[in-house]
Protein backbone atom coordinates (compact mmCIF):
# COMPACT_ATOMS: atom_id res chain seq x y z
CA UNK A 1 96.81 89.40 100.09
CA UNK A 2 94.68 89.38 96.46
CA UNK A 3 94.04 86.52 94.05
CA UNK A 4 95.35 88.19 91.01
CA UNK A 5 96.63 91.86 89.44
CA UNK A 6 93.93 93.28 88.62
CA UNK A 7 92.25 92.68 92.56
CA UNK A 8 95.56 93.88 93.70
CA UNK A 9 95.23 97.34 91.47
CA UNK A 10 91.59 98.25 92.35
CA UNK A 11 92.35 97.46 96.36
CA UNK A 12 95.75 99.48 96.39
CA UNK A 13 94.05 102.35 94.38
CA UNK A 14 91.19 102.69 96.53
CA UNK A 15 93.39 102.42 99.90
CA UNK A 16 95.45 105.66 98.00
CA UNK A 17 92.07 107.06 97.40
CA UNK A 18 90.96 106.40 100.83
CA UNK A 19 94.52 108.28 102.38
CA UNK A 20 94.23 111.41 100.41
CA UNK A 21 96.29 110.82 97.15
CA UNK A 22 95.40 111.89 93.73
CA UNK A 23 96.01 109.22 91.50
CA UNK A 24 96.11 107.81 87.68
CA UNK A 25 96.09 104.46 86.70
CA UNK A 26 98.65 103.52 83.55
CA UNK A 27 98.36 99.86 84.26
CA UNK A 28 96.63 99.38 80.59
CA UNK A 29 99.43 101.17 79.26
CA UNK A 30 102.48 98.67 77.53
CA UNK A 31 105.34 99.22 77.51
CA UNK A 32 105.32 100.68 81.04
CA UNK A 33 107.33 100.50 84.55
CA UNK A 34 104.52 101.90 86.69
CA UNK A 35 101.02 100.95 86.81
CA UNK A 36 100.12 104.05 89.26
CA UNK A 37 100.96 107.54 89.85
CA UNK A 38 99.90 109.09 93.02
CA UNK A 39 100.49 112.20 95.11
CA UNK A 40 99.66 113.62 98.37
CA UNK A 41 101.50 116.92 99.15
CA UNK A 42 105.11 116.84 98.77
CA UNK A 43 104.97 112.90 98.51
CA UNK A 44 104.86 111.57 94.72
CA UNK A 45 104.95 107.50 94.25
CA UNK A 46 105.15 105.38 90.74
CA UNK A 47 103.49 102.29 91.95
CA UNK A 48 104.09 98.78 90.16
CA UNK A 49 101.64 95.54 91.73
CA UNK A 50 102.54 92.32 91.35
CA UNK A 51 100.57 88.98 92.50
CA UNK A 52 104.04 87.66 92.87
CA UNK A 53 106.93 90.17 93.70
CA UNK A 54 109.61 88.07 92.02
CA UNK A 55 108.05 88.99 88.84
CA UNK A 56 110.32 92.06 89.01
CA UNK A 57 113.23 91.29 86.96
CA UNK A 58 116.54 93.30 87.06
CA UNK A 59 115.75 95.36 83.71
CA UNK A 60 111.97 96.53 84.93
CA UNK A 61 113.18 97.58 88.28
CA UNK A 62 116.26 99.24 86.54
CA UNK A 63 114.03 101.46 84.37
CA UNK A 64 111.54 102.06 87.45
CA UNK A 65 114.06 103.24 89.79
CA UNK A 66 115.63 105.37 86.75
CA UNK A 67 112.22 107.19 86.15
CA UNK A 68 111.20 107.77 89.46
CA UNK A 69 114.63 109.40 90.07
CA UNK A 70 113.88 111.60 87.42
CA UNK A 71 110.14 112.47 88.74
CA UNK A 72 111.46 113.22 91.99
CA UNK A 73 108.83 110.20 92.93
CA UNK A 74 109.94 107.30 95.33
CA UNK A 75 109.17 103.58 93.38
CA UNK A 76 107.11 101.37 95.22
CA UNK A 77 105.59 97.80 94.94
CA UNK A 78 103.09 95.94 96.34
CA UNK A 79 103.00 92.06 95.63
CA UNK A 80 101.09 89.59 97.42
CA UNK A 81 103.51 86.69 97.29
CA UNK A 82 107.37 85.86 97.03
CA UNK A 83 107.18 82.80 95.29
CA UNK A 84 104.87 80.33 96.84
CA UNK A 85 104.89 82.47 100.05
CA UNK A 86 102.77 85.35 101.30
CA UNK A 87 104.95 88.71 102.15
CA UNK A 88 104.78 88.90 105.82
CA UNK A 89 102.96 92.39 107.12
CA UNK A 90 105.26 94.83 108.99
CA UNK A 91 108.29 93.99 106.60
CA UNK A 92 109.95 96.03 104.03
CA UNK A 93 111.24 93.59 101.01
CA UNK A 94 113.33 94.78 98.12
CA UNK A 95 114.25 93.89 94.64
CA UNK A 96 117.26 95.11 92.85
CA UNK A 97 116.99 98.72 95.10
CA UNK A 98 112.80 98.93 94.69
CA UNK A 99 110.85 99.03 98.07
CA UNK A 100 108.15 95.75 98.32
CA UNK A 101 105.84 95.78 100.77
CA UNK A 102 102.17 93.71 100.79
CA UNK A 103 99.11 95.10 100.99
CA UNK A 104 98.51 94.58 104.69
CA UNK A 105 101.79 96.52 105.49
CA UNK A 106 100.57 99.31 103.32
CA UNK A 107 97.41 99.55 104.58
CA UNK A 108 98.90 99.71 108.10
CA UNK A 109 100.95 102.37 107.44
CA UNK A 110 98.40 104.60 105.48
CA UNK A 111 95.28 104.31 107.75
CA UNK A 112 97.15 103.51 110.86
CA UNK A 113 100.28 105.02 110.98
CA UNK A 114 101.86 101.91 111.91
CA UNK A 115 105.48 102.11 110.12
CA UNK A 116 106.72 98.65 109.32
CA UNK A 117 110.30 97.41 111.51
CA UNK A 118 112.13 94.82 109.60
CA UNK A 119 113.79 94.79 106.54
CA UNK A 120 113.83 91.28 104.83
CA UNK A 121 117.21 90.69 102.46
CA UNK A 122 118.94 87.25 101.37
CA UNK A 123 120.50 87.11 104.58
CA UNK A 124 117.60 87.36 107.00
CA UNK A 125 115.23 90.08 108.65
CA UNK A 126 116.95 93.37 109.78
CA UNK A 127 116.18 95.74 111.86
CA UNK A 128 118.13 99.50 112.13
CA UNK A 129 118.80 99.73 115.90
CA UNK A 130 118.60 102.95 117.49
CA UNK A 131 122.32 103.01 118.63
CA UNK A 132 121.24 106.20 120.89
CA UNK A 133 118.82 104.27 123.00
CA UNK A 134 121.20 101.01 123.15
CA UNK A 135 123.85 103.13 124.48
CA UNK A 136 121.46 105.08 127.06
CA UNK A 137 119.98 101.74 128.28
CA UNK A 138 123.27 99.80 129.09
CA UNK A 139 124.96 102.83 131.02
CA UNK A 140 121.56 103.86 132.89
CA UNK A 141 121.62 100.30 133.70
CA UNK A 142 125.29 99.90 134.52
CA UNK A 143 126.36 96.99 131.86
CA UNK A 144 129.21 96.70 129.99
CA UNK A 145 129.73 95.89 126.84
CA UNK A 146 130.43 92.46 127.62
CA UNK A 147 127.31 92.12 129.95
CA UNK A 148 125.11 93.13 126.74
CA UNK A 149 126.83 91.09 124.24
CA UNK A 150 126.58 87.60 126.21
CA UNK A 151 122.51 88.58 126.55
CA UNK A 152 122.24 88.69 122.23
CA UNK A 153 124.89 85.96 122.06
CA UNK A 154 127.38 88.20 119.77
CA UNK A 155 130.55 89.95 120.15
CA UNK A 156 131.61 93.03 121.99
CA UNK A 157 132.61 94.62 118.82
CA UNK A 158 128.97 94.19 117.32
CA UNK A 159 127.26 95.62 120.16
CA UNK A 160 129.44 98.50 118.98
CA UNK A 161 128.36 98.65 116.04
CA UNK A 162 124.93 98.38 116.91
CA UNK A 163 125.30 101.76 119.04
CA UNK A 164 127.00 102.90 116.47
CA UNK A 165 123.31 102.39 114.29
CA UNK A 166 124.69 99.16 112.07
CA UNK A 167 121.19 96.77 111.85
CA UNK A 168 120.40 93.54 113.87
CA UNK A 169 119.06 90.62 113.02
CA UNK A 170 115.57 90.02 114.41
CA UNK A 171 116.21 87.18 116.74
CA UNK A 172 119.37 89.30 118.14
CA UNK A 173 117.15 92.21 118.09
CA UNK A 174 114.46 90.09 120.03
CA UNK A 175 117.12 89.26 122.57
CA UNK A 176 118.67 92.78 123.38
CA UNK A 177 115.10 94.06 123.89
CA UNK A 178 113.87 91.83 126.79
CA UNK A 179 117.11 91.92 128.04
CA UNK A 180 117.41 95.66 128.18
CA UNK A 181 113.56 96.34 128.60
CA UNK A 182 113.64 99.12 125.81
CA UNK A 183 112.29 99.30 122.63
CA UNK A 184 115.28 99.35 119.95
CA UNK A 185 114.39 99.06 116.42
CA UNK A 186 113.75 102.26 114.73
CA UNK A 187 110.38 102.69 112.36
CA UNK A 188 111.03 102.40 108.64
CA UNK A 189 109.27 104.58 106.30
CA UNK A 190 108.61 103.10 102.90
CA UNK A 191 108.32 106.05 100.96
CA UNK A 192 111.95 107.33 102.62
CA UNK A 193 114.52 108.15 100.01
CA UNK A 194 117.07 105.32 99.92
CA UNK A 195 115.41 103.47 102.22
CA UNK A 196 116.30 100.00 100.51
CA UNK A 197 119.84 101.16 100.24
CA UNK A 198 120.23 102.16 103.95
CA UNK A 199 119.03 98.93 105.11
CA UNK A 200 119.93 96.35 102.54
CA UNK A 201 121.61 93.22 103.95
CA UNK A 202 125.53 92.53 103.11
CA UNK A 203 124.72 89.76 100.62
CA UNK A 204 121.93 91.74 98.29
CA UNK A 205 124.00 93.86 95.74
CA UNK A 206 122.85 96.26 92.79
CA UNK A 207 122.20 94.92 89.73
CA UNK A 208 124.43 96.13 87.05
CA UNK A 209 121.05 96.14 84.36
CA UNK A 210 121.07 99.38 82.65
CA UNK A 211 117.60 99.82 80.82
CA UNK A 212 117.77 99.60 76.89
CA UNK A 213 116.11 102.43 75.36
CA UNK A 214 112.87 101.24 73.22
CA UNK A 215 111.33 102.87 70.15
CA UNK A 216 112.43 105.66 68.03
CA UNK A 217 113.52 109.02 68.75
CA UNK A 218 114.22 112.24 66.33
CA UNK A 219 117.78 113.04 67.53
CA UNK A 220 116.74 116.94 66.97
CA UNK A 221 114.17 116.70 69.20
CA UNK A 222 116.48 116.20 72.37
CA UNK A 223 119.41 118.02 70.58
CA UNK A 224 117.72 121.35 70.57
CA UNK A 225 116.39 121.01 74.04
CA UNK A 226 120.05 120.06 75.47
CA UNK A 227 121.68 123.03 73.55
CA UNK A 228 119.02 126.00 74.78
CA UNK A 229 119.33 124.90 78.33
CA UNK A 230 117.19 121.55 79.15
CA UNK A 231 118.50 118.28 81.33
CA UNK A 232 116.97 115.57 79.26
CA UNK A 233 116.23 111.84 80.52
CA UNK A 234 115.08 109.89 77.77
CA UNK A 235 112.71 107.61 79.31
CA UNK A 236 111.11 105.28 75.71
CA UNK A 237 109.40 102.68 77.96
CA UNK A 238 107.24 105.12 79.83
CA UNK A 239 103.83 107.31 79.05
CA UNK A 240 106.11 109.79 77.62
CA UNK A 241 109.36 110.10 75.25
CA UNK A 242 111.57 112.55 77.32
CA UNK A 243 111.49 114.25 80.59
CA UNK A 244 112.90 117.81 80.58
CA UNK A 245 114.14 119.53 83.41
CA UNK A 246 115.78 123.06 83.08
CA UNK A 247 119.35 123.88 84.33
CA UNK A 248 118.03 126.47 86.85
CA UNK A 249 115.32 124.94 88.18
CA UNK A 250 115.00 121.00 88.20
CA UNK A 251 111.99 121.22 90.58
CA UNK A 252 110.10 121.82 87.49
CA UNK A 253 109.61 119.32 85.10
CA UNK A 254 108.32 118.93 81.68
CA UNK A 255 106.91 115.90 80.29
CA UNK A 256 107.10 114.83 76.26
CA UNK A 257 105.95 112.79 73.74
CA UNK A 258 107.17 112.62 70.20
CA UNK A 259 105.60 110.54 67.35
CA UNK A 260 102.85 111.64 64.73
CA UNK A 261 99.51 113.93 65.05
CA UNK A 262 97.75 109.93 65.19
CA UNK A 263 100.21 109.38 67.46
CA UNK A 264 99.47 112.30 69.47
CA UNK A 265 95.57 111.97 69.23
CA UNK A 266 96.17 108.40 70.94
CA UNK A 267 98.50 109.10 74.07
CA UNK A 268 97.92 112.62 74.76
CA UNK A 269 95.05 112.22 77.39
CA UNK A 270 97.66 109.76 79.02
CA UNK A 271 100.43 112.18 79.02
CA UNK A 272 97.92 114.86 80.29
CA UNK A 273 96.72 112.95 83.50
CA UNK A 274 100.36 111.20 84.78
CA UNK A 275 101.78 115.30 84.29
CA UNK A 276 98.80 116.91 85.93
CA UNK A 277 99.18 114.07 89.10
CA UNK A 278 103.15 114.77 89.09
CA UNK A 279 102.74 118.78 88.63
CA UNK A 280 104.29 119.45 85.84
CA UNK A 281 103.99 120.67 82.13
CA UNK A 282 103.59 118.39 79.31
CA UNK A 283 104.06 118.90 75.51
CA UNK A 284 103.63 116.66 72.31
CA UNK A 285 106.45 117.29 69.51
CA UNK A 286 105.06 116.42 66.43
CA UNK A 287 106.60 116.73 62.53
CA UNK A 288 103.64 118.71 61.97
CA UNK A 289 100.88 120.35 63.72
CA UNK A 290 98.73 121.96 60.90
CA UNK A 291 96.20 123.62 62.82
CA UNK A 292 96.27 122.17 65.93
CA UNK A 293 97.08 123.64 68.86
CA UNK A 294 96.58 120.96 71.34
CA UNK A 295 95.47 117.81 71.90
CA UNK A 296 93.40 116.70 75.27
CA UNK A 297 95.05 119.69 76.56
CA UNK A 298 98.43 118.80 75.57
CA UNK A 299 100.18 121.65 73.61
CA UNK A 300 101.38 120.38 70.25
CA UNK A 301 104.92 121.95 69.19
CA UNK A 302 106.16 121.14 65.67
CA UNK A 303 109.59 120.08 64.99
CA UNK A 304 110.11 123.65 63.06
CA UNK A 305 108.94 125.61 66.11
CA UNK A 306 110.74 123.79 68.94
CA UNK A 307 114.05 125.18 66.84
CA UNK A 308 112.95 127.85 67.51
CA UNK A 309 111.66 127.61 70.47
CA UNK A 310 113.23 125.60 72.61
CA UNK A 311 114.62 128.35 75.75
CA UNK A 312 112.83 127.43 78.65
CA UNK A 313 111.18 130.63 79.16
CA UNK A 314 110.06 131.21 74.99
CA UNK A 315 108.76 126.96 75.12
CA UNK A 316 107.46 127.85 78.64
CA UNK A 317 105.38 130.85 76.80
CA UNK A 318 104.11 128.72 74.13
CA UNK A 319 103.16 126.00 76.42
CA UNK A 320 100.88 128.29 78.31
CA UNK A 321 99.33 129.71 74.89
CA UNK A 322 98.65 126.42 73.04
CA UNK A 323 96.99 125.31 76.85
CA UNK A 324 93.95 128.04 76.45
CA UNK A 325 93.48 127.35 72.73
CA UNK A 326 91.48 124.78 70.82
């Protein structure tokens, strides 16, 4: 639990400190979906905190979930409340598909290894029973199906299901375990892919928000990357303007900015940092560069030259050149 945002962002960025994650923090940054970046290995996360987790509105969690799919990053938040109540620790909450957990069940799972159980939805607390060990239990023990489902107080069909890996509530969940004298519910990871979607209760649906674009954008700029072999997701509410991923290889991923030299000058060291943390290139497209090569380490590619630039390997080529120049 923290008092307020900013506690919450210094105590979830040292705990990522503390578990071996290279970070940025974009939290000063507006517009923008994330307030951290962090990776450890293979494992990249766009972090949002909240003092309240119903703060996250359809549209924010649309655009969050949209650029972490593009990042190859999973979208996580920790709050401290849900209204006027604390979020429990060992439980995975969601939010229009976005993974909330609170700092407790965080810190669990980073320093201790102790994966949270439950899922919490509109409908209740869930578990995902491990239909495997449900199955192996009641025949070791020689109970039917019936004999099981008068224990949890449900039907013979749902103890199918159950074996069949379909989640329990927690109190029916409670129930199967002392009665069987095994443990059931499987671990949940919260930086799984699809992990809210696996798990999500009947009654909690998708929202339908599609995020509006903010901010202009030179059409050329993403025309002549789409025709010379780029996947483009324009992403106008984030540190950068476009993220570029070539046909061939979407592993790699380029992030860019578009706007003015000032403009450049003023978000380039931002652009730098969340690209360096999420391995990638970066590049600011400007009308003009004059002289410039880069900014904070950020090659600067004119308009003119991106036309004729723009083939992965030639912009690729000129990335790496305007890197090792003033």
């Amino acid at each position: 639990m923290f008092t307020n945002r900013e506690e919450g962002l210094a105590r979830v960025a040292a705990l990522l400190h503390r578990a071996g994650f290279y970070l940025f923090d974009v939290h000063h940054v507006r517009p923008t979906p994330f307030d951290l970046i962090a990776r450890r290995d293979s494992t990249l996360l766009l972090v949002k905190v909240l003092k309240n987790a119903d703060g996250l509105g359809p549209e924010d969690a649309s655009v969050l979930r949209l650029v972490a799919g593009a990042m190859g990053a999973i979208a996580i938040v920790v709050g401290g409340t849900s209204g006027p109540y604390e979020l429990e620790p060992g439980i995975l909450y969601s939010r229009h598909g976005v993974v909330i957990v609170s700092l407790s069940t965080l810190t669990e799972y980073l320093t201790k290894g102790i994966p949270p159980i439950l899922l919490s939805g509109p409908g209740g607390k869930f578990a995902r029973i491990d239909g495997r060990q449900l199955r192996r239990a009641r025949e070791e023990q020689g109970l039917s199906l019936a004999a099981v489902a008068e224990a949890a107080g449900v039907s013979r069909r749902t103890i199918q299901l159950y074996e069949e890996g379909a989640g329990a509530d927690l109190a029916i969940l409670d129930r199967l375990e002392r009665f069987l004298a095994v443990q059931l519910a499987i671990p949940l990871d919260p930086f799984a892919e699809g992990i809210v979607g696996s798990y999500r209760s009947p009654t909690e649906e998708e929202s339908p928000v599609r995020p509006r674009p903010q901010g202009p954008l030179p059409p050329s700029v993403a025309e002549e990357l789409n025709e010379r072999g780029w996947d483009l997701i324009i992403t106008l509410r984030t540190p950068f303007d476009l993220l570029a991923r070539e046909e061939r290889r979407h592993e790699e991923r380029v992030l860019i900015g578009v706007g003015d030299l000032q403009s450049a000058e003023r978000r380039s060291r931002l652009l730098f940092h969340v690209a360096r943390v999420a391995e990638g290139e970066s590049l600011f497209v400007v009308p003009e560069r004059r002289s410039r090569t880069n900014v904070e380490g950020v090659p600067l590619v004119s308009y003119q030259e991106l036309r004729r630039h723009a083939g992965p390997e030639e912009l690729r080529e000129l990335l790496r050149e305007r890197r090792k120049r003033p």
